[in-house]
N, C-alpha and C. Protein backbone atom coordinates (compact mmCIF):
# COMPACT_ATOMS: atom_id res chain seq x y z
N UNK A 1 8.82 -7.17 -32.26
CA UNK A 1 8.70 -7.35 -30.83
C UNK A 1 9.36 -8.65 -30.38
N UNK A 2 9.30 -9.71 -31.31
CA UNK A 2 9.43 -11.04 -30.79
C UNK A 2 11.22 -11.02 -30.69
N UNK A 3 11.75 -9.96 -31.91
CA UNK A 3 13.60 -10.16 -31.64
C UNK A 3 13.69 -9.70 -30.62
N UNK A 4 13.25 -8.33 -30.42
CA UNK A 4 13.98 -7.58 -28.80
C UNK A 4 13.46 -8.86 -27.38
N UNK A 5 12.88 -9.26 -27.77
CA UNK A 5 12.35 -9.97 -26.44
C UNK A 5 13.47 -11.09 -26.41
N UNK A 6 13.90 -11.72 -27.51
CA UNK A 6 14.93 -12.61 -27.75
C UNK A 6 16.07 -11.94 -27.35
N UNK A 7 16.18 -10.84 -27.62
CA UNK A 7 17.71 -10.13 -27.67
C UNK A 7 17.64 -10.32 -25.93
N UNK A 8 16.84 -9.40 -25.21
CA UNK A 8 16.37 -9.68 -23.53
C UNK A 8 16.92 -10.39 -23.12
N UNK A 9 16.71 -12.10 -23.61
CA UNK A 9 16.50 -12.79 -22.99
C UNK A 9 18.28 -14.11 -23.23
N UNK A 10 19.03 -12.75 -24.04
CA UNK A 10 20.50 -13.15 -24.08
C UNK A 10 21.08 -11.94 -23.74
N UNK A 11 20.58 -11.55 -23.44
CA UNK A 11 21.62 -9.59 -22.46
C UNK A 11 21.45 -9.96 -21.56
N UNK A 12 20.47 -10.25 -20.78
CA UNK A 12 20.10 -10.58 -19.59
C UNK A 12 21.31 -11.14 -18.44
N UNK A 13 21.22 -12.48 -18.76
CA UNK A 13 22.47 -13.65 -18.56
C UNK A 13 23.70 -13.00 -19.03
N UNK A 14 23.82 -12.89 -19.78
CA UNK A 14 25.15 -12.26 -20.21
C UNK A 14 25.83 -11.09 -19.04
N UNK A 15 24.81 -10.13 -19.05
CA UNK A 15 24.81 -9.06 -17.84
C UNK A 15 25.44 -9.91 -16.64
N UNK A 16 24.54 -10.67 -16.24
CA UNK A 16 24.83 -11.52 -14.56
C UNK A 16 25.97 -12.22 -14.63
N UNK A 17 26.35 -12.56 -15.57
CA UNK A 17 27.47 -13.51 -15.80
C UNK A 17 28.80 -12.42 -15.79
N UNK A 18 28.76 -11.56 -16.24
CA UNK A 18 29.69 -10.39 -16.32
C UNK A 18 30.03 -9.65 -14.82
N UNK A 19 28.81 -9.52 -14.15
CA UNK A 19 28.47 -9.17 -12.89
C UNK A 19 29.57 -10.21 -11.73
N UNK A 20 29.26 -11.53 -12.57
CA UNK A 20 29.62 -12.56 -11.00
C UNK A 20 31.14 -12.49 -11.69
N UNK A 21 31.75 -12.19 -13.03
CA UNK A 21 32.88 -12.56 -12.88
C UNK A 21 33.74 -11.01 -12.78
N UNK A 22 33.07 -10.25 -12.65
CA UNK A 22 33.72 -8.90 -11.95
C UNK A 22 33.52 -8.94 -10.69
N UNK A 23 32.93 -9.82 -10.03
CA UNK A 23 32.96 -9.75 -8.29
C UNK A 23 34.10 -10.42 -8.01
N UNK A 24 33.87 -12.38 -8.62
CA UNK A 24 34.79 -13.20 -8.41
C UNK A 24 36.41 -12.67 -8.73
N UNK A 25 37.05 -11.29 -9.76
CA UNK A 25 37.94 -11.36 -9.59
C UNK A 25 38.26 -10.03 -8.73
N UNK A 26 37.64 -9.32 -8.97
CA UNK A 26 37.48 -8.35 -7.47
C UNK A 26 37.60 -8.84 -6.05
N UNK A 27 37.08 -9.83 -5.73
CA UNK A 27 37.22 -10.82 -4.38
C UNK A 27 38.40 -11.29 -4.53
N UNK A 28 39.15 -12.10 -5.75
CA UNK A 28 40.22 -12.72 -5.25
C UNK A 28 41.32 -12.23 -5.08
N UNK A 29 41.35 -10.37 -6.08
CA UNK A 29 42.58 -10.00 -5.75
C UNK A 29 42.34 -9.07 -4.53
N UNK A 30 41.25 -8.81 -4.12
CA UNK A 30 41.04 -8.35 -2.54
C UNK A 30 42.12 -9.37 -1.97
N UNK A 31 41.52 -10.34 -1.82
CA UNK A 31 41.70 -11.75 -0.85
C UNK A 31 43.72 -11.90 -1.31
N UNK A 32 44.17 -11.57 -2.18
CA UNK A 32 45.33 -12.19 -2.59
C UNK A 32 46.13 -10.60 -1.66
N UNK A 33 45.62 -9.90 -2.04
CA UNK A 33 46.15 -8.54 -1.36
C UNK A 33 46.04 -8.12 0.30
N UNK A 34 45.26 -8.86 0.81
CA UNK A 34 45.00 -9.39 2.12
C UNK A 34 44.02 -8.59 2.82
N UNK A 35 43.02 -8.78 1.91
CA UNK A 35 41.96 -7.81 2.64
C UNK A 35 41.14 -8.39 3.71
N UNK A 36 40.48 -8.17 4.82
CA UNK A 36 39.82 -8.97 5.82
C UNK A 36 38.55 -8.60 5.98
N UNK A 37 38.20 -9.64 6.85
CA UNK A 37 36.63 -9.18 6.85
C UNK A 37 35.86 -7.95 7.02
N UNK A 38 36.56 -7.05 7.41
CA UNK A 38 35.99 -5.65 7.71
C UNK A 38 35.64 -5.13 6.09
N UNK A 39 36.64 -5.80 5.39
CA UNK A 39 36.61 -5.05 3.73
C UNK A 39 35.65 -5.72 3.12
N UNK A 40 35.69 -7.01 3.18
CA UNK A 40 34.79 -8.18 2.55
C UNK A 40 32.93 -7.47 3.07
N UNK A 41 32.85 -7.06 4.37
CA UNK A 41 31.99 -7.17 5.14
C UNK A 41 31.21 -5.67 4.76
N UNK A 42 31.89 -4.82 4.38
CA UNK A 42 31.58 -3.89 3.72
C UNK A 42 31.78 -3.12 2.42
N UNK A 43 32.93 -2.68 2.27
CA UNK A 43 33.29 -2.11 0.96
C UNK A 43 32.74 -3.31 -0.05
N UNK A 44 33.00 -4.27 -0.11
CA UNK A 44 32.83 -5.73 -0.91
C UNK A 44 31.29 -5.58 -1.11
N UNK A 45 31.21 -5.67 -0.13
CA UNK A 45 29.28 -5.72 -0.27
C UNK A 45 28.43 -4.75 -1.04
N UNK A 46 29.00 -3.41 -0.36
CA UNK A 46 28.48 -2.43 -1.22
C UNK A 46 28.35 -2.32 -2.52
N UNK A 47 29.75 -2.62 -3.18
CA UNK A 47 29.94 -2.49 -4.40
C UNK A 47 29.25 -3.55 -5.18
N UNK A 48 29.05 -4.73 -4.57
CA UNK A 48 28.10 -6.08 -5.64
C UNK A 48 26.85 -5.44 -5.31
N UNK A 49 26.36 -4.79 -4.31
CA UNK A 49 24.74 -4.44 -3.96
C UNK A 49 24.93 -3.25 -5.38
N UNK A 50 25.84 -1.93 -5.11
CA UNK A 50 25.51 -1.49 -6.41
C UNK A 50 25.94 -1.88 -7.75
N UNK A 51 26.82 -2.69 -7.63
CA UNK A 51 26.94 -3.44 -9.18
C UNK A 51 25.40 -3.85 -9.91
N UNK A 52 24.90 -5.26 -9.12
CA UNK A 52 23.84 -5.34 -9.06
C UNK A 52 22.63 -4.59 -9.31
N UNK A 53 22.39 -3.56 -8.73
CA UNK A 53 21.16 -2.58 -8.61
C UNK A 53 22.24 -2.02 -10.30
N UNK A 54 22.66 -1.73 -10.53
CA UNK A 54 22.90 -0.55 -11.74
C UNK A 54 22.29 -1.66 -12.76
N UNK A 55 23.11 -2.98 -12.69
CA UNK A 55 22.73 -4.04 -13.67
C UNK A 55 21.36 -4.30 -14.06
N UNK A 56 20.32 -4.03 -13.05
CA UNK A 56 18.53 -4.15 -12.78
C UNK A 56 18.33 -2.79 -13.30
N UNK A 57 18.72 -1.37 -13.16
CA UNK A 57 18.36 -0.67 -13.90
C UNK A 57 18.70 -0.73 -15.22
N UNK A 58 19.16 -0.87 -15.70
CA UNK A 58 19.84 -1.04 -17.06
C UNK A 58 18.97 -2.21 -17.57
N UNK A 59 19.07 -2.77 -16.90
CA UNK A 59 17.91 -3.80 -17.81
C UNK A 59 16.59 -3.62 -17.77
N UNK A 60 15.88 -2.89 -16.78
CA UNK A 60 14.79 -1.96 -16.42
C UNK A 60 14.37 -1.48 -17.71
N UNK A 61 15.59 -0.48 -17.98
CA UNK A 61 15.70 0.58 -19.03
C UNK A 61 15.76 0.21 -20.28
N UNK A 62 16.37 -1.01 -20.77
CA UNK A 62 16.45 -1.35 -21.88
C UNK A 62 14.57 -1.98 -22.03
N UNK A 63 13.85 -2.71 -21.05
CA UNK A 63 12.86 -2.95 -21.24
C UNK A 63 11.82 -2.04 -21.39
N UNK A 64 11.83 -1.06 -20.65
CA UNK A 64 10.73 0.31 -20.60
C UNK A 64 11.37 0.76 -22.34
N UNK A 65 12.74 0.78 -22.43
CA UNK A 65 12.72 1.49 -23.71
C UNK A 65 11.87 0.62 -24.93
N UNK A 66 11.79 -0.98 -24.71
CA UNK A 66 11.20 -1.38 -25.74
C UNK A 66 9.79 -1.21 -25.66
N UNK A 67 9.24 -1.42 -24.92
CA UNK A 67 7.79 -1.08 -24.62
C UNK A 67 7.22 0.18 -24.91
N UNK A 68 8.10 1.28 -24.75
CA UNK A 68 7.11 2.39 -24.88
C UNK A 68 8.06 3.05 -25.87
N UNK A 69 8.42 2.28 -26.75
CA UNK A 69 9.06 3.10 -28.00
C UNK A 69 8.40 3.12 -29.21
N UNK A 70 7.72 4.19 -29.23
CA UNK A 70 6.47 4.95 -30.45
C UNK A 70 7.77 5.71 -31.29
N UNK A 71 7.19 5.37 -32.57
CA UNK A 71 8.09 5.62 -33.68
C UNK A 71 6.72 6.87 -34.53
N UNK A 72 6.69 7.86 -34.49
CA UNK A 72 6.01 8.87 -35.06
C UNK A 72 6.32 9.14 -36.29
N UNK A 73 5.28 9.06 -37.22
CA UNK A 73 5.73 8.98 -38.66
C UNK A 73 4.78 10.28 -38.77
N UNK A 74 5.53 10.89 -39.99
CA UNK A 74 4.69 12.33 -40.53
C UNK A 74 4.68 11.93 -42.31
């Protein structure tokens, strides 16, 4: 129990960090390609809101999987 909680607690960060640097270069070649605020203001948004939300399930999931993972022996 005590590794997966360790493992957690370096996926985690790792995840967010992956997250901000797929926005940051998503934004700049928006921005280099000349996208404006209408794009920034929406399409942009959307996609970090679901980047984000997929990133929280997934880590959701990896936690429910450790918790309720019964190993049935016969």
């Amino acid at each position: 129990m005590k590794i997966s909680f360790v493992k957690m607690l370096l996926v985690i960060p790792l995840l967010l960090f992956l997250d901000w640097i797929v926005m940051v270069v998503a934004g700049s070649f928006s921005n280099i390609c000349g996208a404006g605020d209408d794009f920034f203001c929406t399409i942009y948004c959307y996609f970090g809101i679901a980047l984000l939300g997929s990133t929280f399930l997934f880590i959701f999931y990896m936690a429910f999987k450790q918790i309720f993972h019964h190993r049935i022996e016969v």
